[in-house]
PDB file of N, CA and C in Angstrom:
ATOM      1  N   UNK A   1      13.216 -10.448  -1.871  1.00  0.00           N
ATOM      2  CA  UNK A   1      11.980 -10.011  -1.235  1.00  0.00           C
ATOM      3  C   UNK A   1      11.573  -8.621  -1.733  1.00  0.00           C
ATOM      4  N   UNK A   2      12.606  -7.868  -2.235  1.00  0.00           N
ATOM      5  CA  UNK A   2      12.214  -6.862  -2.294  1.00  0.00           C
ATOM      6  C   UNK A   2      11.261  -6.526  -3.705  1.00  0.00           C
ATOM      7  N   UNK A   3      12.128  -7.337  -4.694  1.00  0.00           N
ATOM      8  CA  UNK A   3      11.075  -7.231  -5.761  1.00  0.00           C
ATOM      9  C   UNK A   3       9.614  -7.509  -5.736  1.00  0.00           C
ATOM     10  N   UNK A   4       9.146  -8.547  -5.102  1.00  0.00           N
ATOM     11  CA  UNK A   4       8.029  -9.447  -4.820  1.00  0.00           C
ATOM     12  C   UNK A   4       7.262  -8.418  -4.026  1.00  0.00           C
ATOM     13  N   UNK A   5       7.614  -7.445  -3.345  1.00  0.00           N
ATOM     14  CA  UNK A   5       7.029  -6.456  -2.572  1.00  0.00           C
ATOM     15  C   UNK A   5       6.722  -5.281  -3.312  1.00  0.00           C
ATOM     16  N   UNK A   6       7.916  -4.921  -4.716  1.00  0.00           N
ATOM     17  CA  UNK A   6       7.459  -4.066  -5.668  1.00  0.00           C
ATOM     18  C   UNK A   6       6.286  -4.567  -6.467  1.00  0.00           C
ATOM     19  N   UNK A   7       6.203  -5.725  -6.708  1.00  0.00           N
ATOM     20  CA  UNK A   7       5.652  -6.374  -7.570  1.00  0.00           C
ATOM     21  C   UNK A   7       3.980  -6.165  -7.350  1.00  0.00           C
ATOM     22  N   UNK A   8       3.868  -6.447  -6.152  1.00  0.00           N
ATOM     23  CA  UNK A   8       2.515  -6.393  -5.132  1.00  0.00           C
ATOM     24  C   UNK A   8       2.283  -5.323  -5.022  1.00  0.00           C
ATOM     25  N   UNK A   9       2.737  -4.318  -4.533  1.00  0.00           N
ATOM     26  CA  UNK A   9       2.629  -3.042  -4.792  1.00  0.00           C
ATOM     27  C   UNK A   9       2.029  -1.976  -6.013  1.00  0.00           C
ATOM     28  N   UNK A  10       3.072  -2.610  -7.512  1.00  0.00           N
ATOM     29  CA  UNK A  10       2.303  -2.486  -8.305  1.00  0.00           C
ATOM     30  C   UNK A  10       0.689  -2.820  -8.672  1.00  0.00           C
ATOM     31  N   UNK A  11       0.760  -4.385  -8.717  1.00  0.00           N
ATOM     32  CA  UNK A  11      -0.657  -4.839  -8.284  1.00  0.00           C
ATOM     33  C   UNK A  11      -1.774  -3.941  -7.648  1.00  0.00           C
ATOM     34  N   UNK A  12      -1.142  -3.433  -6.566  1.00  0.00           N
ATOM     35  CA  UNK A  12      -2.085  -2.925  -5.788  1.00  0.00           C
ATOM     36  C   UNK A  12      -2.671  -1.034  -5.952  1.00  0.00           C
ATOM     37  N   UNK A  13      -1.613  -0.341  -6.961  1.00  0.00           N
ATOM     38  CA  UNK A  13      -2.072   0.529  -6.770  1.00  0.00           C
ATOM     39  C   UNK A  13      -3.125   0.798  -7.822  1.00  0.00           C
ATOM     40  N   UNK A  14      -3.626   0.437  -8.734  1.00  0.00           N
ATOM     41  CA  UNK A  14      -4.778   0.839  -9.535  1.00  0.00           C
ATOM     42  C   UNK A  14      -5.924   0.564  -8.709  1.00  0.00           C
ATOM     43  N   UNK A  15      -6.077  -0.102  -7.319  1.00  0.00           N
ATOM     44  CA  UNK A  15      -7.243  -0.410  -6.206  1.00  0.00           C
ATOM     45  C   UNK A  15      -7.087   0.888  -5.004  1.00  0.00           C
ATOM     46  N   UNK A  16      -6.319   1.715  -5.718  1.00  0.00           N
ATOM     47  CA  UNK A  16      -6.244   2.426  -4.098  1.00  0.00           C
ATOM     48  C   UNK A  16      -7.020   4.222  -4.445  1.00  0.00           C
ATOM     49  N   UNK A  17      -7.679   4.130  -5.841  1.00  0.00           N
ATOM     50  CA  UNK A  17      -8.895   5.085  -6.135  1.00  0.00           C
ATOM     51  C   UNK A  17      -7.873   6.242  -6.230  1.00  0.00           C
ATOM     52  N   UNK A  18      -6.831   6.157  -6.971  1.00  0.00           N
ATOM     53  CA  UNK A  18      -6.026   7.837  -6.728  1.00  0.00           C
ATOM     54  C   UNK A  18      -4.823   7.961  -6.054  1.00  0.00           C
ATOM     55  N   UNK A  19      -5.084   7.120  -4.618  1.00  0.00           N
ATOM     56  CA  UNK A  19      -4.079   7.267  -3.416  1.00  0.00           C
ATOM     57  C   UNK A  19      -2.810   6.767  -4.392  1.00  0.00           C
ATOM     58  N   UNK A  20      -1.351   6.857  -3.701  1.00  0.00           N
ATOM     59  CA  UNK A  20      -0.575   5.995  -3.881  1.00  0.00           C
ATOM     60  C   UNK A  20       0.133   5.904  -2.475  1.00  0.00           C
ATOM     61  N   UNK A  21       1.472   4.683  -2.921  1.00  0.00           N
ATOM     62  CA  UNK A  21       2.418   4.134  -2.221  1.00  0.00           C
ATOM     63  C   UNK A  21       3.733   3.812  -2.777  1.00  0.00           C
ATOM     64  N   UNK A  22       4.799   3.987  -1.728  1.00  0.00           N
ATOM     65  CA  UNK A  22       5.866   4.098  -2.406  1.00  0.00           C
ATOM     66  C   UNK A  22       6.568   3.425  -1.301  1.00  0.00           C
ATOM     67  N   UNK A  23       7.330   2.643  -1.927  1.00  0.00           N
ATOM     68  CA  UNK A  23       8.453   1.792  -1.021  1.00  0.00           C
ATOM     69  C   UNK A  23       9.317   2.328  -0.329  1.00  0.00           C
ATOM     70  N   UNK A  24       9.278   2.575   0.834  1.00  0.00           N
ATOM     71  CA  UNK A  24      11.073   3.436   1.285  1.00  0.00           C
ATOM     72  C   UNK A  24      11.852   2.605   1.686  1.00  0.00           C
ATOM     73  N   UNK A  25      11.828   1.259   2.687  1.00  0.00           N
ATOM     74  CA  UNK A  25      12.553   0.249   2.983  1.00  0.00           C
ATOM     75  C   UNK A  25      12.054  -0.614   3.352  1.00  0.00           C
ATOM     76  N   UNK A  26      12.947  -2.137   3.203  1.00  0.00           N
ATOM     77  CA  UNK A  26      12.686  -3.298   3.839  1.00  0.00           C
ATOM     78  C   UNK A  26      13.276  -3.036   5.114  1.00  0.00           C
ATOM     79  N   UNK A  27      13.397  -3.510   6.062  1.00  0.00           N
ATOM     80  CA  UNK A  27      14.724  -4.079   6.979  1.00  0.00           C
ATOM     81  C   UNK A  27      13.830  -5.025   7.490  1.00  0.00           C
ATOM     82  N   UNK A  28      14.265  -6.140   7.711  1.00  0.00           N
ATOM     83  CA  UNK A  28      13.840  -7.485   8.874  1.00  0.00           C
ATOM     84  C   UNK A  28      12.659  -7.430   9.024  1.00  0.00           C
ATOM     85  N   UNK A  29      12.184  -8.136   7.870  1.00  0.00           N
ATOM     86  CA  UNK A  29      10.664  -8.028   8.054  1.00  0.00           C
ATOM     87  C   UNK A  29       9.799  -7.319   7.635  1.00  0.00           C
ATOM     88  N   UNK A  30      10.189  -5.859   7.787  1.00  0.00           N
ATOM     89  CA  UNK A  30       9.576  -4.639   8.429  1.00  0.00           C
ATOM     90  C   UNK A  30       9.695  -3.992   6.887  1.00  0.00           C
ATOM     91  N   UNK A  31       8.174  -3.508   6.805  1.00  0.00           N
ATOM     92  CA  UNK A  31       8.366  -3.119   5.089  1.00  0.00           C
ATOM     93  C   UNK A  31       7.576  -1.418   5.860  1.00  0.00           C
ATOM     94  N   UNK A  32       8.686  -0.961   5.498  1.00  0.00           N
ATOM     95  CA  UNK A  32       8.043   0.930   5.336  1.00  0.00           C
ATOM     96  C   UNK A  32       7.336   1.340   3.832  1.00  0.00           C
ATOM     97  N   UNK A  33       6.437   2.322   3.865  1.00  0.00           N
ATOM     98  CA  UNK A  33       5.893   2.820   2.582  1.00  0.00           C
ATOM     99  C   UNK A  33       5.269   4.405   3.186  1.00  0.00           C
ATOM    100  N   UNK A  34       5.692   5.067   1.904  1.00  0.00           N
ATOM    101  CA  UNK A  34       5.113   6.231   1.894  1.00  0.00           C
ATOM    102  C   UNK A  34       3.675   6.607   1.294  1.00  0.00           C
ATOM    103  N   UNK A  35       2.983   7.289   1.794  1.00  0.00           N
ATOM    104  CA  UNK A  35       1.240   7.191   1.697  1.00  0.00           C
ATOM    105  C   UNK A  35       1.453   8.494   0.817  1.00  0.00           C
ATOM    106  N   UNK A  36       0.866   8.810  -0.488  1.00  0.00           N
ATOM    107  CA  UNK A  36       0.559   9.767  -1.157  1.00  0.00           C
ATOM    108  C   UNK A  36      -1.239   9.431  -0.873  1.00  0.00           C
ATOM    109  N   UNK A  37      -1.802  11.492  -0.570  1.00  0.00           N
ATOM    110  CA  UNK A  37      -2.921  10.900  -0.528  1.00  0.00           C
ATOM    111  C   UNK A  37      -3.305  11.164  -2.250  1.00  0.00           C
ATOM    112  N   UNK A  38      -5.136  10.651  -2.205  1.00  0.00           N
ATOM    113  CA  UNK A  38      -5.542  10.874  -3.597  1.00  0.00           C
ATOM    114  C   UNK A  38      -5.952  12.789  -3.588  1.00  0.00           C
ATOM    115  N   UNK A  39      -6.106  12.810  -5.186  1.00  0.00           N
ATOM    116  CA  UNK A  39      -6.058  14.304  -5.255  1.00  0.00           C
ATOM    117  C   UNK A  39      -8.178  14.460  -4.842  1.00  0.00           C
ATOM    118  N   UNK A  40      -8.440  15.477  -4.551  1.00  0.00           N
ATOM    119  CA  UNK A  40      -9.840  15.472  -4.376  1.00  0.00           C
ATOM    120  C   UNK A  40     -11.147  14.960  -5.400  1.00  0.00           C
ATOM    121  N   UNK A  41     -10.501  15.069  -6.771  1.00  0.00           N
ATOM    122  CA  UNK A  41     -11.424  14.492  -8.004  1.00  0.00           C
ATOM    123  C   UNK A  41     -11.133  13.226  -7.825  1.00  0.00           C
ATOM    124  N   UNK A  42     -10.467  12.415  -7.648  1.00  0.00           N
ATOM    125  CA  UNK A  42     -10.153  10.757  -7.846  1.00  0.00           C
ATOM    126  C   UNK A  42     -10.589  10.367  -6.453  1.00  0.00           C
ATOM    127  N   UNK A  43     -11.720  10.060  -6.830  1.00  0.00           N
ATOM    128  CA  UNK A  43     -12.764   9.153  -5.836  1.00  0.00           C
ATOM    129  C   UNK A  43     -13.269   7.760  -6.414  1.00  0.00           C
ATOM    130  N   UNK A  44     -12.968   6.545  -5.971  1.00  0.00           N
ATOM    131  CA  UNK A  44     -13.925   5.800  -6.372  1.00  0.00           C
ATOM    132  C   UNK A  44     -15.236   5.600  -5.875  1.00  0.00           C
ATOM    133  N   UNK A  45     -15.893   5.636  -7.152  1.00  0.00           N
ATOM    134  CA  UNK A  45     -17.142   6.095  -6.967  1.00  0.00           C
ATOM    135  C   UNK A  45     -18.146   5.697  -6.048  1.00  0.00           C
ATOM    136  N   UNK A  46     -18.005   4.245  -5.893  1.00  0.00           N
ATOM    137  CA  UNK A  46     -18.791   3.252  -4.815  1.00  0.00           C
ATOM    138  C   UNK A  46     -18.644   3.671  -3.573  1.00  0.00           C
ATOM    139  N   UNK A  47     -17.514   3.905  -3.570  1.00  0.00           N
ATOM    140  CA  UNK A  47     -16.625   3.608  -1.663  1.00  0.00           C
ATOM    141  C   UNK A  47     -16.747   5.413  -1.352  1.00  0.00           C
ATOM    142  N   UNK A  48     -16.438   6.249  -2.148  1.00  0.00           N
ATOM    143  CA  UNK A  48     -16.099   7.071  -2.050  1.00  0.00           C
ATOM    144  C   UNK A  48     -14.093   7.702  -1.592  1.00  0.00           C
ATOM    145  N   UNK A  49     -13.961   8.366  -0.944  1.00  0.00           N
ATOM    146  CA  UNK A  49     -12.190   8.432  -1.079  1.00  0.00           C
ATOM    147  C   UNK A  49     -11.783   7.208   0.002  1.00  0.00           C
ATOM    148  N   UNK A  50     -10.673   6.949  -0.699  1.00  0.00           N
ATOM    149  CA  UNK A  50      -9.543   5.952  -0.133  1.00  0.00           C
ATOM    150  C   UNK A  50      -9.192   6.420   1.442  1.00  0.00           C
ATOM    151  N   UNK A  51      -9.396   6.209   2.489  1.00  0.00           N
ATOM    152  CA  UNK A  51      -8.483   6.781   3.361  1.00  0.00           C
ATOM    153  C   UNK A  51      -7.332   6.147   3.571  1.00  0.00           C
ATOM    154  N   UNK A  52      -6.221   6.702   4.664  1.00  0.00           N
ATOM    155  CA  UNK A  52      -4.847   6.586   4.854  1.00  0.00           C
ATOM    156  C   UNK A  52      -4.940   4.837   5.165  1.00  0.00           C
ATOM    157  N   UNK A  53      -6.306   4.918   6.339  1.00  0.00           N
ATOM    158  CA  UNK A  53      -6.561   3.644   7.174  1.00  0.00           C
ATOM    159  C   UNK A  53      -7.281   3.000   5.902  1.00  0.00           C
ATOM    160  N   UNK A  54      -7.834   2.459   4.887  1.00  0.00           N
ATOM    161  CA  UNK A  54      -8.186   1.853   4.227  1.00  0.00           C
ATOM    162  C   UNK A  54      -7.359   1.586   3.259  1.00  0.00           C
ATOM    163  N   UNK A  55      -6.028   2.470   2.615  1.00  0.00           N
ATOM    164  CA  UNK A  55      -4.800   1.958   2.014  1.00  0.00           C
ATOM    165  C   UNK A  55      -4.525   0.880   2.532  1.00  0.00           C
ATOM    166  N   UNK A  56      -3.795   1.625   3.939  1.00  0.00           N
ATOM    167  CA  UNK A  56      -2.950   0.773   5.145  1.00  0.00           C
ATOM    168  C   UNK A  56      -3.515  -0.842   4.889  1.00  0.00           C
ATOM    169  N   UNK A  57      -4.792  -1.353   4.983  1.00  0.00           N
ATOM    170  CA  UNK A  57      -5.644  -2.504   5.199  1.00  0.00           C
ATOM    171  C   UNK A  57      -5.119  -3.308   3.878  1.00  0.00           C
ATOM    172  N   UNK A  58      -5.596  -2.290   3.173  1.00  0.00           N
ATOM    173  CA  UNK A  58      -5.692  -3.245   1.427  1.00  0.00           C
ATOM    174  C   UNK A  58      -4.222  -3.496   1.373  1.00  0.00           C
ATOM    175  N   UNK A  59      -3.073  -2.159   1.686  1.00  0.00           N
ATOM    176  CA  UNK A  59      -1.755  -3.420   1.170  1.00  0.00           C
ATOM    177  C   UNK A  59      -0.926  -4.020   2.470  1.00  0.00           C
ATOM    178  N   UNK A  60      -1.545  -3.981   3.313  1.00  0.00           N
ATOM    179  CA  UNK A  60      -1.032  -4.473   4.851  1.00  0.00           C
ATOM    180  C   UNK A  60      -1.349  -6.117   4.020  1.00  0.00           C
ATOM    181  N   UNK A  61      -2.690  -6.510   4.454  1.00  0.00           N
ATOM    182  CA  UNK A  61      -3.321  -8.197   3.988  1.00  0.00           C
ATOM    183  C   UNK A  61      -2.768  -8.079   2.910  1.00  0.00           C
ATOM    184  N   UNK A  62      -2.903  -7.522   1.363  1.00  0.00           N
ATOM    185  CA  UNK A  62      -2.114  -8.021   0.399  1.00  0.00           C
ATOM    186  C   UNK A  62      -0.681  -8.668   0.032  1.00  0.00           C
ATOM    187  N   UNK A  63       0.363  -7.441   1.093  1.00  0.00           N
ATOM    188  CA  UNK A  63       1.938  -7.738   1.378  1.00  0.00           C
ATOM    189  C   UNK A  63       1.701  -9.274   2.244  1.00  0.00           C
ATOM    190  N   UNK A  64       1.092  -9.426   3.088  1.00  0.00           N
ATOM    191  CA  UNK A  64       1.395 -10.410   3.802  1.00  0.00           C
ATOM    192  C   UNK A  64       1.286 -11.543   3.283  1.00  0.00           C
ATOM    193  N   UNK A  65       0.009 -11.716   2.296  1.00  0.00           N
ATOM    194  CA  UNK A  65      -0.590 -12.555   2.030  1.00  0.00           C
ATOM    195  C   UNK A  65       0.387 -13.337   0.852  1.00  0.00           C
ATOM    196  N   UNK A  66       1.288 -11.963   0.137  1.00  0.00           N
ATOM    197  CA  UNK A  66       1.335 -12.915  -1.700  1.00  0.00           C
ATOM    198  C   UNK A  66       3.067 -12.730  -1.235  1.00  0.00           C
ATOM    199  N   UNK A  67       3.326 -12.347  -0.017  1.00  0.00           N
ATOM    200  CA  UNK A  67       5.291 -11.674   0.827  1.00  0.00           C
ATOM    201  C   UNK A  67       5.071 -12.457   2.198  1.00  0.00           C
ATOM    202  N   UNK A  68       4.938 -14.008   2.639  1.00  0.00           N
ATOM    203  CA  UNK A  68       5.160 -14.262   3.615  1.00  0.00           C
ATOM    204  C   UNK A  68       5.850 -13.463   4.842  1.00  0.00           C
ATOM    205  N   UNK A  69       7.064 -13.662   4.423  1.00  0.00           N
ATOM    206  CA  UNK A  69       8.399 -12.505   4.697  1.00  0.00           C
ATOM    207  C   UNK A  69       7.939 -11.813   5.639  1.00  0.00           C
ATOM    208  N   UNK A  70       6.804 -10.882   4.895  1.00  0.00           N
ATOM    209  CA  UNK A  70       6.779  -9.559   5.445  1.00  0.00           C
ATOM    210  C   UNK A  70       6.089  -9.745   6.797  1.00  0.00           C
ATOM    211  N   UNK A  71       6.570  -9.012   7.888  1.00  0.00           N
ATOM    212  CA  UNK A  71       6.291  -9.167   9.680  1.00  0.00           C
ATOM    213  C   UNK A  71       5.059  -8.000   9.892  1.00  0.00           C
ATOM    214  N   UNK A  72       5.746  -7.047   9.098  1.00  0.00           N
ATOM    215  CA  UNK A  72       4.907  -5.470   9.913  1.00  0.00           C
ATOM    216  C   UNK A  72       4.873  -4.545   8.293  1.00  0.00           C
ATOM    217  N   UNK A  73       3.817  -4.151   8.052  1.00  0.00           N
ATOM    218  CA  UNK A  73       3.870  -2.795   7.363  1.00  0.00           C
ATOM    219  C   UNK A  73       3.534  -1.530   8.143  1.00  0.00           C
ATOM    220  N   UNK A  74       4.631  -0.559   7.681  1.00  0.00           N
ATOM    221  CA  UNK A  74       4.319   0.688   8.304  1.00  0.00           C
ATOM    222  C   UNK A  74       4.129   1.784   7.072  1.00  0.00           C
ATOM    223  N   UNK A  75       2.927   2.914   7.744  1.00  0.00           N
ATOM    224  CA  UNK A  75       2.510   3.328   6.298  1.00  0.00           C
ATOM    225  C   UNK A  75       3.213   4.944   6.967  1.00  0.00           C
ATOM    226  N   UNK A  76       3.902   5.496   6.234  1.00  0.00           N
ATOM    227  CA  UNK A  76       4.513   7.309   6.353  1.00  0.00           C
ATOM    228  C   UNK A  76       3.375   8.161   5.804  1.00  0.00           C
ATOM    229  N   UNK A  77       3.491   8.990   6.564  1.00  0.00           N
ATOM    230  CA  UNK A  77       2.988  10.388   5.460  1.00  0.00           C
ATOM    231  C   UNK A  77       3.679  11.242   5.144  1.00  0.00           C
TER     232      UNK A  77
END
């Protein structure tokens, strides 16, 4: 599981305008990640900046969706 969660992850961060994420643990379900925010120039341009709560969304549904597995994402700062 855990790869399949790196894997997605990867996937997911060239969509997050700057922001990143970083895996800290699985346990039971329960996938932790650390929230880097984006630096102030890396905006995508449409949306404007990524927030914490609009990361959270994009790889919350993504993990779940392509990581059955996964129960809960929790996002750190």
């Amino acid at each position: 599981m855990r790869e399949r969660v790196k894997q997605v992850l990867a996937q997911i961060r060239p969509k997050l305008g700057g922001a990143d994420i970083q895996l800290i643990d699985i346990n039971e379900g329960v996938v932790t990640l650390q929230y880097f925010k984006q630096l102030a120039a890396c905006q995508v341009k449409t949306r404007g900046p990524m927030t914490k709560d609009i990361v959270f969304e994009i790889v919350e549904e993504q993990l779940k969706k392509e990581v059955p597995e996964v129960k809960e994402v929790i996002i750190i700062r």
